[in-house]
N, C-alpha and C. Protein backbone atom coordinates (compact mmCIF):
# COMPACT_ATOMS: atom_id res chain seq x y z
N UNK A 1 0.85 -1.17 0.00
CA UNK A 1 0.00 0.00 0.00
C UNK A 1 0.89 1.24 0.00
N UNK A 2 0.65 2.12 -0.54
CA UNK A 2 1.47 3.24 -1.20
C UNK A 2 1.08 4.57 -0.30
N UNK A 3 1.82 5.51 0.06
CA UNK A 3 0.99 6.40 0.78
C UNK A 3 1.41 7.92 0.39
N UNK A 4 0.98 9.08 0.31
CA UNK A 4 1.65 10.28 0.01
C UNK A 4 1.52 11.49 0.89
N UNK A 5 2.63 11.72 1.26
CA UNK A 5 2.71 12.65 2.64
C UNK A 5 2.02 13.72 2.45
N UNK A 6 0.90 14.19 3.27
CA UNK A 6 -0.53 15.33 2.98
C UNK A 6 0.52 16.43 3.90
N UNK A 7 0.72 15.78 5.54
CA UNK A 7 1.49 17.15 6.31
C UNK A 7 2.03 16.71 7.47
N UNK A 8 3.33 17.54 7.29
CA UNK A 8 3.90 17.00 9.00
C UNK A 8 3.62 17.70 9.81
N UNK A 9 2.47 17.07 10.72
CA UNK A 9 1.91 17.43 11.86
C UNK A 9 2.76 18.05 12.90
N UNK A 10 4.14 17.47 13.70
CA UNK A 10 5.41 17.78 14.48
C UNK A 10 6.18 17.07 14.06
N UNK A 11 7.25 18.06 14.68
CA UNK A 11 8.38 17.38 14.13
C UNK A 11 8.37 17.06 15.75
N UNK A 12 10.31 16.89 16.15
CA UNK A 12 10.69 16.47 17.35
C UNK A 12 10.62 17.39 18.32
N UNK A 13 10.79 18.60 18.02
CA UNK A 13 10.57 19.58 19.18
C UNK A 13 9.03 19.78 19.93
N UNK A 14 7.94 19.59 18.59
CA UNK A 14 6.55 18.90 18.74
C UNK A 14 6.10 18.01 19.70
N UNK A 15 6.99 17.12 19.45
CA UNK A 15 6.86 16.06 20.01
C UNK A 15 7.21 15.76 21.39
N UNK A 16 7.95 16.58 21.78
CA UNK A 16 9.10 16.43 23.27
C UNK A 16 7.75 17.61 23.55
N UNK A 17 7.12 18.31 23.25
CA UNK A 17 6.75 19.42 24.26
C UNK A 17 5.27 18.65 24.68
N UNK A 18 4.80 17.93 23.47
CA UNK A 18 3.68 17.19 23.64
C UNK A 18 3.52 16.05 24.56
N UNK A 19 4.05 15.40 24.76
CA UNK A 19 4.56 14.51 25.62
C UNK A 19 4.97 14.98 27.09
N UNK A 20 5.62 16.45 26.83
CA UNK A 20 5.61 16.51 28.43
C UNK A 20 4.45 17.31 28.89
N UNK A 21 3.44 17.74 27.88
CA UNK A 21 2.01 18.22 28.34
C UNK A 21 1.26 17.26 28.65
N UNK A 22 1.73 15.68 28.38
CA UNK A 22 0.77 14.87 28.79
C UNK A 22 1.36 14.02 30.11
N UNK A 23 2.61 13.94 29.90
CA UNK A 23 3.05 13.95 31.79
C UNK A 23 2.42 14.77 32.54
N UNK A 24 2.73 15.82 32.17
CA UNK A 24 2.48 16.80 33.72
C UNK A 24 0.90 16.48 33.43
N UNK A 25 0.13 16.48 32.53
CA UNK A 25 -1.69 16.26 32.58
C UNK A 25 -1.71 14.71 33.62
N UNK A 26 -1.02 13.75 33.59
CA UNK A 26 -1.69 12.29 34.04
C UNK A 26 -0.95 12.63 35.06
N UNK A 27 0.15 13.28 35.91
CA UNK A 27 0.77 13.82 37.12
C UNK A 27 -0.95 14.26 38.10
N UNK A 28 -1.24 15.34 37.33
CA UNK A 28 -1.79 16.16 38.17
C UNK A 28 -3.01 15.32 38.17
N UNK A 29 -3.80 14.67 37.13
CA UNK A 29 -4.95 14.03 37.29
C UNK A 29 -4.64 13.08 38.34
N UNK A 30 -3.65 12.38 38.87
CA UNK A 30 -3.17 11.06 39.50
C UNK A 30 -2.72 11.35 40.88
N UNK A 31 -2.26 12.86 40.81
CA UNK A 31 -2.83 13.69 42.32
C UNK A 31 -0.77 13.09 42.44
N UNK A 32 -0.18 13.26 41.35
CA UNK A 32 1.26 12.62 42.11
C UNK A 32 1.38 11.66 41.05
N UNK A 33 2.60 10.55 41.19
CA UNK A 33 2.82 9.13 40.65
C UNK A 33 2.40 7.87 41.11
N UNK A 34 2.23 8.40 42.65
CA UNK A 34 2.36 6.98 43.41
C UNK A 34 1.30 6.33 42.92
N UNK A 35 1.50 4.86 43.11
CA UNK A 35 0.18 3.91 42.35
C UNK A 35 0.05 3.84 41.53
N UNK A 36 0.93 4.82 40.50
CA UNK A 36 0.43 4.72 38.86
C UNK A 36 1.73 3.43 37.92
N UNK A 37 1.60 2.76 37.16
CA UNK A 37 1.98 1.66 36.39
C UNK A 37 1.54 2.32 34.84
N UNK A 38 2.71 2.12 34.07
CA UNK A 38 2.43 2.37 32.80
C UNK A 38 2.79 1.64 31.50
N UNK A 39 1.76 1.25 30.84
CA UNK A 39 1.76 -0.19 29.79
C UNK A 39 2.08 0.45 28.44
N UNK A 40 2.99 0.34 27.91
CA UNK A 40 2.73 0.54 26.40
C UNK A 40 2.62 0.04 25.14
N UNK A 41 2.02 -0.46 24.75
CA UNK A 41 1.38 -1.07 23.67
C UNK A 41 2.27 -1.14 22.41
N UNK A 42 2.15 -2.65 21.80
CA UNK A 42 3.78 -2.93 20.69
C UNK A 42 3.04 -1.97 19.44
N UNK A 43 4.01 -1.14 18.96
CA UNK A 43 5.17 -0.90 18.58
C UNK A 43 5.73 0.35 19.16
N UNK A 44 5.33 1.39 18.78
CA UNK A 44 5.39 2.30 18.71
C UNK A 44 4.89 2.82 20.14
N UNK A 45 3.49 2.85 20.85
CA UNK A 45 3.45 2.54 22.28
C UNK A 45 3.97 2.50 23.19
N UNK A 46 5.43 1.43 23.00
CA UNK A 46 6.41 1.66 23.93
C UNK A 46 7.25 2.41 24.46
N UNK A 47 8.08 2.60 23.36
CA UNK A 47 8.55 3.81 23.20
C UNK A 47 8.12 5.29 23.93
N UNK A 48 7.22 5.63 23.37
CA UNK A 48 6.16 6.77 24.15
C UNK A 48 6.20 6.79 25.71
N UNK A 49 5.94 5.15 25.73
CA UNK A 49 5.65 4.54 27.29
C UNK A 49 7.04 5.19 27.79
N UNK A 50 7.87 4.32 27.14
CA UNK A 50 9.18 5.18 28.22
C UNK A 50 9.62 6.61 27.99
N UNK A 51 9.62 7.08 27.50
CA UNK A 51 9.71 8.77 27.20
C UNK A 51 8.76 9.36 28.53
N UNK A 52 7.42 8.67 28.76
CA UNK A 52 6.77 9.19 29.41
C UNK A 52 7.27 9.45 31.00
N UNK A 53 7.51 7.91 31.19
CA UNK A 53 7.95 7.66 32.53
C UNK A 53 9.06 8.13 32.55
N UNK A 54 10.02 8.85 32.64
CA UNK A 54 11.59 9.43 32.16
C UNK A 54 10.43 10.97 32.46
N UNK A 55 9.84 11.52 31.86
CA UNK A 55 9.62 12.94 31.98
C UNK A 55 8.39 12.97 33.40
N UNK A 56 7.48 11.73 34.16
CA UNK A 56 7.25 11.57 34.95
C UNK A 56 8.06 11.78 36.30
N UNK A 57 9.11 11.00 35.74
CA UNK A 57 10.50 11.00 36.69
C UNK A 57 11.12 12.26 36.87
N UNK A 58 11.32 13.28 35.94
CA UNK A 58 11.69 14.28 35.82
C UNK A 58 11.27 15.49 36.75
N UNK A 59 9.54 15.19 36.52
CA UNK A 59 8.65 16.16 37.20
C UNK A 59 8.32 15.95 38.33
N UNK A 60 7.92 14.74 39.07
CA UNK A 60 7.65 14.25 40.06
C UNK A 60 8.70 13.62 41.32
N UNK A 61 9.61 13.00 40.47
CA UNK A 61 10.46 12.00 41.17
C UNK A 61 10.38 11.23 41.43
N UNK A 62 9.18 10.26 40.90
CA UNK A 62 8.39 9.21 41.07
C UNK A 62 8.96 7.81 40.08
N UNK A 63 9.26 7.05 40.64
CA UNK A 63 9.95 6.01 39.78
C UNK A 63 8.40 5.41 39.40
N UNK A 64 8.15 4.72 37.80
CA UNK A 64 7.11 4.01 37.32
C UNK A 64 7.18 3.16 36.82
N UNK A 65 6.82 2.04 36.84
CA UNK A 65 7.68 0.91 36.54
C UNK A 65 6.29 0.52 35.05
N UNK A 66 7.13 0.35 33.90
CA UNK A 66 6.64 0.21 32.66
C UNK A 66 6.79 -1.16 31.98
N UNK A 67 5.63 -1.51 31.74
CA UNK A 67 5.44 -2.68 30.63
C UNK A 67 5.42 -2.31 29.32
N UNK A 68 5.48 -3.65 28.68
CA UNK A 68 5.17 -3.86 27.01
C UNK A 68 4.09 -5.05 26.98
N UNK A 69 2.80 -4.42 26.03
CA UNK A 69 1.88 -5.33 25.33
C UNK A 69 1.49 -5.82 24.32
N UNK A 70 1.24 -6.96 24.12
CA UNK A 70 1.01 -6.63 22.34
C UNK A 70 -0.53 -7.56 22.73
N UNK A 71 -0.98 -6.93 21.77
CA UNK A 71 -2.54 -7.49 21.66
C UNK A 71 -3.10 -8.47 20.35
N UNK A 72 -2.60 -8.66 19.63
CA UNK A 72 -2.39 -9.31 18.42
C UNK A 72 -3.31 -10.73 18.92
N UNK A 73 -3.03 -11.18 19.63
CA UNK A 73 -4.31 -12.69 20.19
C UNK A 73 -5.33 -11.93 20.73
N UNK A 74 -5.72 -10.79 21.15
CA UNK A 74 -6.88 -10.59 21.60
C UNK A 74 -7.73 -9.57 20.25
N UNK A 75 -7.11 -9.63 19.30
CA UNK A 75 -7.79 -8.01 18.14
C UNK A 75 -9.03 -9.19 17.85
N UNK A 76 -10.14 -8.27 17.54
CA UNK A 76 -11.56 -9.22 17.32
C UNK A 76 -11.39 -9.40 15.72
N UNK A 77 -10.24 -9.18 15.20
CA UNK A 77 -10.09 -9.37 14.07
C UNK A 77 -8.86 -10.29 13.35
N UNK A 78 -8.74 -10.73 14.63
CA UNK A 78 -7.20 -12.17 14.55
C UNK A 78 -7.59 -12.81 13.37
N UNK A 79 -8.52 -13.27 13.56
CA UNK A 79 -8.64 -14.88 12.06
C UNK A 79 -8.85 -13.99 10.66
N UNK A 80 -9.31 -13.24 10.83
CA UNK A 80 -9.89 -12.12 9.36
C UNK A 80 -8.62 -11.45 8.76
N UNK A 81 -7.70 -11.13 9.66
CA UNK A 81 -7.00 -10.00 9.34
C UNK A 81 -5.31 -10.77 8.98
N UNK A 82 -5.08 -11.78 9.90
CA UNK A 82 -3.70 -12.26 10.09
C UNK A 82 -4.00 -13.77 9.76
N UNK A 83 -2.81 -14.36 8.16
CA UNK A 83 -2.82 -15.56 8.75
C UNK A 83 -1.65 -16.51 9.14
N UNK A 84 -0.12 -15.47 9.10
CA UNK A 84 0.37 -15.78 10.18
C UNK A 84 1.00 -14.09 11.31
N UNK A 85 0.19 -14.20 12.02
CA UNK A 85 -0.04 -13.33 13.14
C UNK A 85 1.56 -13.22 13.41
N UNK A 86 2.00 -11.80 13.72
CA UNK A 86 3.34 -11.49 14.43
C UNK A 86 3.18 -11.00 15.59
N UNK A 87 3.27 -11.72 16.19
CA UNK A 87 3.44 -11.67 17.95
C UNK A 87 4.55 -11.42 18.55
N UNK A 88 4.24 -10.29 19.20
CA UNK A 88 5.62 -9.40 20.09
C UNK A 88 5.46 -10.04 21.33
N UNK A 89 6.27 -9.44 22.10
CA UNK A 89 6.25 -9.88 23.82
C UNK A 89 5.86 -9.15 24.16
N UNK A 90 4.89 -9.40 25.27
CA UNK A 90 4.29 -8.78 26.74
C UNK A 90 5.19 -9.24 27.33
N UNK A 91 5.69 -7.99 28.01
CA UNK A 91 6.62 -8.14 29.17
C UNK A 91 5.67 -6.81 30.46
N UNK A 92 5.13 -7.40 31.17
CA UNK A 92 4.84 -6.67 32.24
C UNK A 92 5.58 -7.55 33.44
N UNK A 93 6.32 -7.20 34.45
CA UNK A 93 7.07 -7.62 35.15
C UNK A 93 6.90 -6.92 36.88
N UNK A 94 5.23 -6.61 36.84
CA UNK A 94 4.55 -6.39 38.25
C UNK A 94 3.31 -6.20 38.29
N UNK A 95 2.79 -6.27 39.50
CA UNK A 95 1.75 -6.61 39.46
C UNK A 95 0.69 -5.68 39.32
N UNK A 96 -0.45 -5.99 39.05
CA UNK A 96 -1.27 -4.80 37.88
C UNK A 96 -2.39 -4.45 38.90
N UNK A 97 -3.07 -5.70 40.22
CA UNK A 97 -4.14 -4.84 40.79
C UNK A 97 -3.66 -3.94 42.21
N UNK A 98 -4.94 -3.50 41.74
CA UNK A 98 -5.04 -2.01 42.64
C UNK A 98 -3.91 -1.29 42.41
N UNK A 99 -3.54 -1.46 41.06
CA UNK A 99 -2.29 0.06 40.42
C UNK A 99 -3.76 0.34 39.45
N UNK A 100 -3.39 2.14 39.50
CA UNK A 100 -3.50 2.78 38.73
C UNK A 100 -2.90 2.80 36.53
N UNK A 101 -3.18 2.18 36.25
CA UNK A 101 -2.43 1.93 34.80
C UNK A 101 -2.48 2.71 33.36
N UNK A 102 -1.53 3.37 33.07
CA UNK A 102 -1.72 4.42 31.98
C UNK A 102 -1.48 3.69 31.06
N UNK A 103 -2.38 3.05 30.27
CA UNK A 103 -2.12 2.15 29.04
C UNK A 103 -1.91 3.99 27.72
N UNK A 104 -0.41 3.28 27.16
CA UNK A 104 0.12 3.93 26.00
C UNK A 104 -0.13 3.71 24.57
N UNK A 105 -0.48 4.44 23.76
CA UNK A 105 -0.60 4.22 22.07
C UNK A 105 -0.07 5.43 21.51
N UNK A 106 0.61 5.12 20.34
CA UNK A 106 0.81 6.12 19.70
C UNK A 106 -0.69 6.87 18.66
N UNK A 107 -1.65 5.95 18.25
CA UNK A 107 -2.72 6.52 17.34
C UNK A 107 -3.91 6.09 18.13
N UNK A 108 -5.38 6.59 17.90
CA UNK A 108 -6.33 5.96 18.19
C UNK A 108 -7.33 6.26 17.46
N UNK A 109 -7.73 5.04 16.43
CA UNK A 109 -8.66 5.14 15.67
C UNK A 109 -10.22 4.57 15.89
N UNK A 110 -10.03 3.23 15.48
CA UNK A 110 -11.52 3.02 15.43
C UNK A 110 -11.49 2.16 17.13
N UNK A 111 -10.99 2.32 18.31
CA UNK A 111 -11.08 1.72 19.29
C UNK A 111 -11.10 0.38 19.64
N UNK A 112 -10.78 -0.01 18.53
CA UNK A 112 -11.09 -1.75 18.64
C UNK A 112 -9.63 -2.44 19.07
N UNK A 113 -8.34 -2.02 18.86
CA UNK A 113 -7.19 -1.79 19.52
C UNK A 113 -6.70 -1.79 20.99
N UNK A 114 -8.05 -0.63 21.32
CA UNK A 114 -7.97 -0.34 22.49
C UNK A 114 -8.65 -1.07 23.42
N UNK A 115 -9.89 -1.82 22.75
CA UNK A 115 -11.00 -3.13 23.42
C UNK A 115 -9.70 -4.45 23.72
N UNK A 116 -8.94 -4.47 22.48
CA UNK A 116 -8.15 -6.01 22.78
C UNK A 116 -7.57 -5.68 24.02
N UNK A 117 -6.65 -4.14 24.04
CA UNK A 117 -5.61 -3.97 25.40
C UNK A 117 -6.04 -4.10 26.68
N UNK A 118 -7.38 -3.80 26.60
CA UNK A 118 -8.11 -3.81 27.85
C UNK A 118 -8.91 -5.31 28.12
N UNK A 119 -9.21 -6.29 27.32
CA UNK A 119 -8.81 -8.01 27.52
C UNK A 119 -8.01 -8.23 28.19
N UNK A 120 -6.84 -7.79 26.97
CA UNK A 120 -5.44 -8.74 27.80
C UNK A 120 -5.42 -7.37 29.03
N UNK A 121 -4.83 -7.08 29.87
CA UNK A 121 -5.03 -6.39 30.61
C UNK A 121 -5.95 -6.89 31.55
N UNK A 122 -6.65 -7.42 31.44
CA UNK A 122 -8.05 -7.30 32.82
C UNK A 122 -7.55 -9.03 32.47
N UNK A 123 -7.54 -9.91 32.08
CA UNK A 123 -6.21 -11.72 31.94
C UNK A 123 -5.10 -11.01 33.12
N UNK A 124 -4.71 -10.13 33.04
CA UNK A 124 -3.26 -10.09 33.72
C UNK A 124 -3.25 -9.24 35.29
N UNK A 125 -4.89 -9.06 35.61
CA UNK A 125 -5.31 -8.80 36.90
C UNK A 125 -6.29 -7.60 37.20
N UNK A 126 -6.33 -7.36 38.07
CA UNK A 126 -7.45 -6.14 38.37
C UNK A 126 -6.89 -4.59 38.67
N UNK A 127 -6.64 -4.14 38.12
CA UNK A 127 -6.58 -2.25 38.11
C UNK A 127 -7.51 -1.63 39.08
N UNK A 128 -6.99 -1.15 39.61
CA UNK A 128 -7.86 0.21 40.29
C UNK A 128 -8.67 0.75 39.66
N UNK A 129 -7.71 1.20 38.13
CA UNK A 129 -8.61 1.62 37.37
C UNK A 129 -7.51 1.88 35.99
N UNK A 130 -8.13 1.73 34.70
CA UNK A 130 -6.69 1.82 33.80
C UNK A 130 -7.27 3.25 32.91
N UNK A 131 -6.38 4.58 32.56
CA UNK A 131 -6.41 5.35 31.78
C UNK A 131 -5.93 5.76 30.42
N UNK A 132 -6.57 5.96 29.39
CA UNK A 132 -5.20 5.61 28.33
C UNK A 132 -4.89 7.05 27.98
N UNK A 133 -3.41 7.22 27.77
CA UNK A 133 -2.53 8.29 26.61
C UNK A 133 -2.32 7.67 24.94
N UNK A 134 -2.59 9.05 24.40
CA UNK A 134 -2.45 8.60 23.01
C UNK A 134 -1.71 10.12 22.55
N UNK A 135 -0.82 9.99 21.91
CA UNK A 135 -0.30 10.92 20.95
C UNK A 135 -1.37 11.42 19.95
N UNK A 136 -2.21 10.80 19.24
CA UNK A 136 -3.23 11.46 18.22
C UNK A 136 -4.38 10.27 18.38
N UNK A 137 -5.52 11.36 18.13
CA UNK A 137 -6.40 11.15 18.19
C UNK A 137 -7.14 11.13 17.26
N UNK A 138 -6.88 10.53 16.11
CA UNK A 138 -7.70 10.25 14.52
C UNK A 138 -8.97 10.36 14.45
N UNK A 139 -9.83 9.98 15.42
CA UNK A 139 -11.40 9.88 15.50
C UNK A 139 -11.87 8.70 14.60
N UNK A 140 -13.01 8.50 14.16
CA UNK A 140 -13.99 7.72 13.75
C UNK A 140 -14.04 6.31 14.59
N UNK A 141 -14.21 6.36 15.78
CA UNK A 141 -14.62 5.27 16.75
C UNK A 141 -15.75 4.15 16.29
N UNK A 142 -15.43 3.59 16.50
CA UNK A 142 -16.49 2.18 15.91
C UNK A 142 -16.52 1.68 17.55
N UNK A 143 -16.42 2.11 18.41
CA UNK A 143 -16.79 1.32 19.79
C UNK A 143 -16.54 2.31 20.90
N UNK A 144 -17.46 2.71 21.59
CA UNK A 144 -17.72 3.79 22.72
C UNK A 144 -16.29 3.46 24.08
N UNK A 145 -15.29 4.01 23.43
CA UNK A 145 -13.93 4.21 23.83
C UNK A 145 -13.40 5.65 23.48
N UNK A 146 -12.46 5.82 24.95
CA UNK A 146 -12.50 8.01 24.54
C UNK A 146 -10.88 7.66 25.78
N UNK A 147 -9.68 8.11 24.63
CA UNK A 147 -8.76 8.41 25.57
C UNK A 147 -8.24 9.57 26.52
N UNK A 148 -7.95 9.16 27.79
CA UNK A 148 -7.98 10.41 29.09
C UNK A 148 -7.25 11.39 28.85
N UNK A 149 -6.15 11.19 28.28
CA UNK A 149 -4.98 12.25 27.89
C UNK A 149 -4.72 12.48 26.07
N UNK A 150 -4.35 13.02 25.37
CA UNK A 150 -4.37 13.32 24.26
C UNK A 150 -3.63 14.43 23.53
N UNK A 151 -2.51 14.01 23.14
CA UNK A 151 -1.58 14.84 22.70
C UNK A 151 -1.93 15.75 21.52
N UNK A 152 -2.36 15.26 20.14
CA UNK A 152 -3.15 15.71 19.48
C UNK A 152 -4.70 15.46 18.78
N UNK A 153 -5.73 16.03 18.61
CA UNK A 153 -6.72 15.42 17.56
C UNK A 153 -6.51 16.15 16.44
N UNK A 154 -6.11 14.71 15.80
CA UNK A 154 -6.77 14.99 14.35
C UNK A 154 -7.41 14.52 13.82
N UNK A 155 -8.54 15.65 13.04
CA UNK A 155 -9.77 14.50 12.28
C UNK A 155 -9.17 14.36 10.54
N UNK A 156 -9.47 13.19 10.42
CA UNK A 156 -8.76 12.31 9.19
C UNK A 156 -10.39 11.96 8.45
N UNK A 157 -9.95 11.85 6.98
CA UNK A 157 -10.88 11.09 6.19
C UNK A 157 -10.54 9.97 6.57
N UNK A 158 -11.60 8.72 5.65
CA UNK A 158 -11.26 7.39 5.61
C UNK A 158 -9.93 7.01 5.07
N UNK A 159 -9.47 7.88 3.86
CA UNK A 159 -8.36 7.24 2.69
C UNK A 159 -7.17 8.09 3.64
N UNK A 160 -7.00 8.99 4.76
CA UNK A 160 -6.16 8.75 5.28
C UNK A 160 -5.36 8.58 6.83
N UNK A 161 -4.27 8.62 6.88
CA UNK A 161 -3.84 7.88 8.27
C UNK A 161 -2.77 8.97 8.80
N UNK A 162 -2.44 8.62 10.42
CA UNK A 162 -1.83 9.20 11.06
C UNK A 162 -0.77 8.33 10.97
N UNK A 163 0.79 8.65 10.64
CA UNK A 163 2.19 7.94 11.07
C UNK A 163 2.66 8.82 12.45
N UNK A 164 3.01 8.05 13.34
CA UNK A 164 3.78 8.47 14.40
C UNK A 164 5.04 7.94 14.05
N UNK A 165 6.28 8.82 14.20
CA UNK A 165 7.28 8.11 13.81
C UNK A 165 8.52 8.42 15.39
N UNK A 166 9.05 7.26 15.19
CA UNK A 166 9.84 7.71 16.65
C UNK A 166 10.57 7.03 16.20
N UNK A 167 12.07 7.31 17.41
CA UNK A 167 13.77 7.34 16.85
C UNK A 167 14.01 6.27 16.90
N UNK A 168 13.80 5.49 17.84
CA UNK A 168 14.06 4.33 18.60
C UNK A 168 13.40 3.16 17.01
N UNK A 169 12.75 3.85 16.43
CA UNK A 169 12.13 2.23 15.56
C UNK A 169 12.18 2.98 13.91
N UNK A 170 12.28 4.45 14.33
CA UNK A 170 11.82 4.76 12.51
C UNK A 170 13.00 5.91 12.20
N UNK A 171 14.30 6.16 13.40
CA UNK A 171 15.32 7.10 13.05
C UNK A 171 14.81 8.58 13.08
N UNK A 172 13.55 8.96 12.93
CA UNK A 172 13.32 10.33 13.76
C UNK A 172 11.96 10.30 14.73
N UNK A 173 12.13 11.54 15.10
CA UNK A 173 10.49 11.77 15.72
C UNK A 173 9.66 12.70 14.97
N UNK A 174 8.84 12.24 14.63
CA UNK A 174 8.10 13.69 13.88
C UNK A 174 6.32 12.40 13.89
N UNK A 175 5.57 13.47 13.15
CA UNK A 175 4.01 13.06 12.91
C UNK A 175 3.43 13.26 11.82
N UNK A 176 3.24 12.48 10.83
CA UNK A 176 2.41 12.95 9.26
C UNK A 176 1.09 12.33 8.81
N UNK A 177 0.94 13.08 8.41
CA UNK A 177 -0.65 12.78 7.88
C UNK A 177 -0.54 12.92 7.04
N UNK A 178 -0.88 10.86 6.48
CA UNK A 178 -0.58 10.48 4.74
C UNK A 178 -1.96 10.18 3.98
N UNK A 179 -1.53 10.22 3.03
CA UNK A 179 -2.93 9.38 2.57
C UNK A 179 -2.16 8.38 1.15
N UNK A 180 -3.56 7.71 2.23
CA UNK A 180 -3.02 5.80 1.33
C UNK A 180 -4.09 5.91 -0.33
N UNK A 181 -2.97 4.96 -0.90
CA UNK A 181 -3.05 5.00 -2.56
C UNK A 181 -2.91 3.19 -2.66
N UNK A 182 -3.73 3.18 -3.72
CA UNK A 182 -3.64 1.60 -4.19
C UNK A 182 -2.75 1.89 -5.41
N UNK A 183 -1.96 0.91 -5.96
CA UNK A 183 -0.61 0.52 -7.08
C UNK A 183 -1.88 1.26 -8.12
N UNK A 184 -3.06 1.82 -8.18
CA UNK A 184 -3.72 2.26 -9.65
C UNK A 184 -4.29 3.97 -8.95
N UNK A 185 -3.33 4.31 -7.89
CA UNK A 185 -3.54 5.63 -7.46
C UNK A 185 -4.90 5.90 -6.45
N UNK A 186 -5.76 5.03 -6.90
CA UNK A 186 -6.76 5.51 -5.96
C UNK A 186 -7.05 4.96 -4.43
N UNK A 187 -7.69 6.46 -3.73
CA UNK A 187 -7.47 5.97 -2.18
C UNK A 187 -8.28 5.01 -1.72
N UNK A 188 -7.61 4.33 -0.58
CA UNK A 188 -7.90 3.36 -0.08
C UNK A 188 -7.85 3.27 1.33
N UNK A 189 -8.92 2.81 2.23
CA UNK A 189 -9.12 3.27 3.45
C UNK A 189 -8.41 2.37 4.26
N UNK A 190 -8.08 2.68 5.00
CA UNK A 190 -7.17 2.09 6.30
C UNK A 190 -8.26 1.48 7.12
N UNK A 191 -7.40 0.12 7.36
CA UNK A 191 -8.49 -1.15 7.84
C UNK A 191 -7.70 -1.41 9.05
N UNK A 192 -7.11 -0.52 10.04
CA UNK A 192 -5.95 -0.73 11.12
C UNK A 192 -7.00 -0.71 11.84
């Protein structure tokens, strides 16, 4: 699938200021760090995840101890979508009830992403209560899901998509809004 860059949303300086508007936002909502646990979701997710907790740490002094998830066995779209599924590691390495849990994404589209994380998640114990951060906020929800913190919204057509790009997996940080093309030019809607 082919895609053609519409606009770069942020670059890295964007990105570092956005991120620490959404620390200090889940700081002050959380009344502090203590109790809070933060999950970030494979790929891109993670990443974020730790940037976050690092500028948590920064502001607070609050050590947060961070997982990795991948949801890929729980998407309601496993057999339809994948037929051989790439499965990352969940590594959460403490224990999840009665913590507070800032589940991480870099995009949030049609919420169905966000239904699997919160499966696996509620398999791996009971939360106090779990909140999610997202860098962008694409809109068109297909399932009554609304993230707590939110770096940017952007509203997108169908034919196109939000890239989050970060250093750690794609060599910079920045944010574009592409729009997808089929090999005969015409757009084609994103089925993520």
């Amino acid at each position: 699938m082919k895609f053609r860059i519409k606009a770069k949303l942020a670059d890295a300086d964007g990105m570092r200021r956005t991120l620490t508007r959404l620390a200090h936002e889940i700081i002050e909502r959380n009344k502090g760090s203590k109790g809070l646990v933060i999950v970030g979701m494979q790929t891109r997710g993670v990443h974020i995840a730790n940037r976050l907790k690092d500028l948590i740490h920064s502001i607070d002094g609050g050590e947060v101890p961070v997982g990795v998830l991948d949801v890929t066995l729980y998407r309601d779209d496993f057999r339809l979508k994948f037929k051989q599924p790439q499965v990352q590691a969940t590594q959460i390495n403490f224990d999840l009830d009665e913590k507070s849990i800032i589940l991480v994404d870099d995009v949030i589209y049609t919420g169905r992403t966000t239904r699997a994380a919160l499966d696996a998640l509620m398999d791996l114990g009971r939360a106090a209560r779990i909140q999610m951060a997202v860098m962008v906020d694409r809109g068109h929800r297909e399932l009554p899901i609304r993230p707590d913190f939110v770096g940017k919204n952007v509203p997108t057509s169908i034919g196109e998509e939000v890239r989050v790009r970060v250093k750690e997996v794609d060599d910079e940080d920045a944010i574009y809004l592409v729009e997808m093309e089929d090999l005969n030019g015409e757009e084609q809607p994103d089925d993520a």
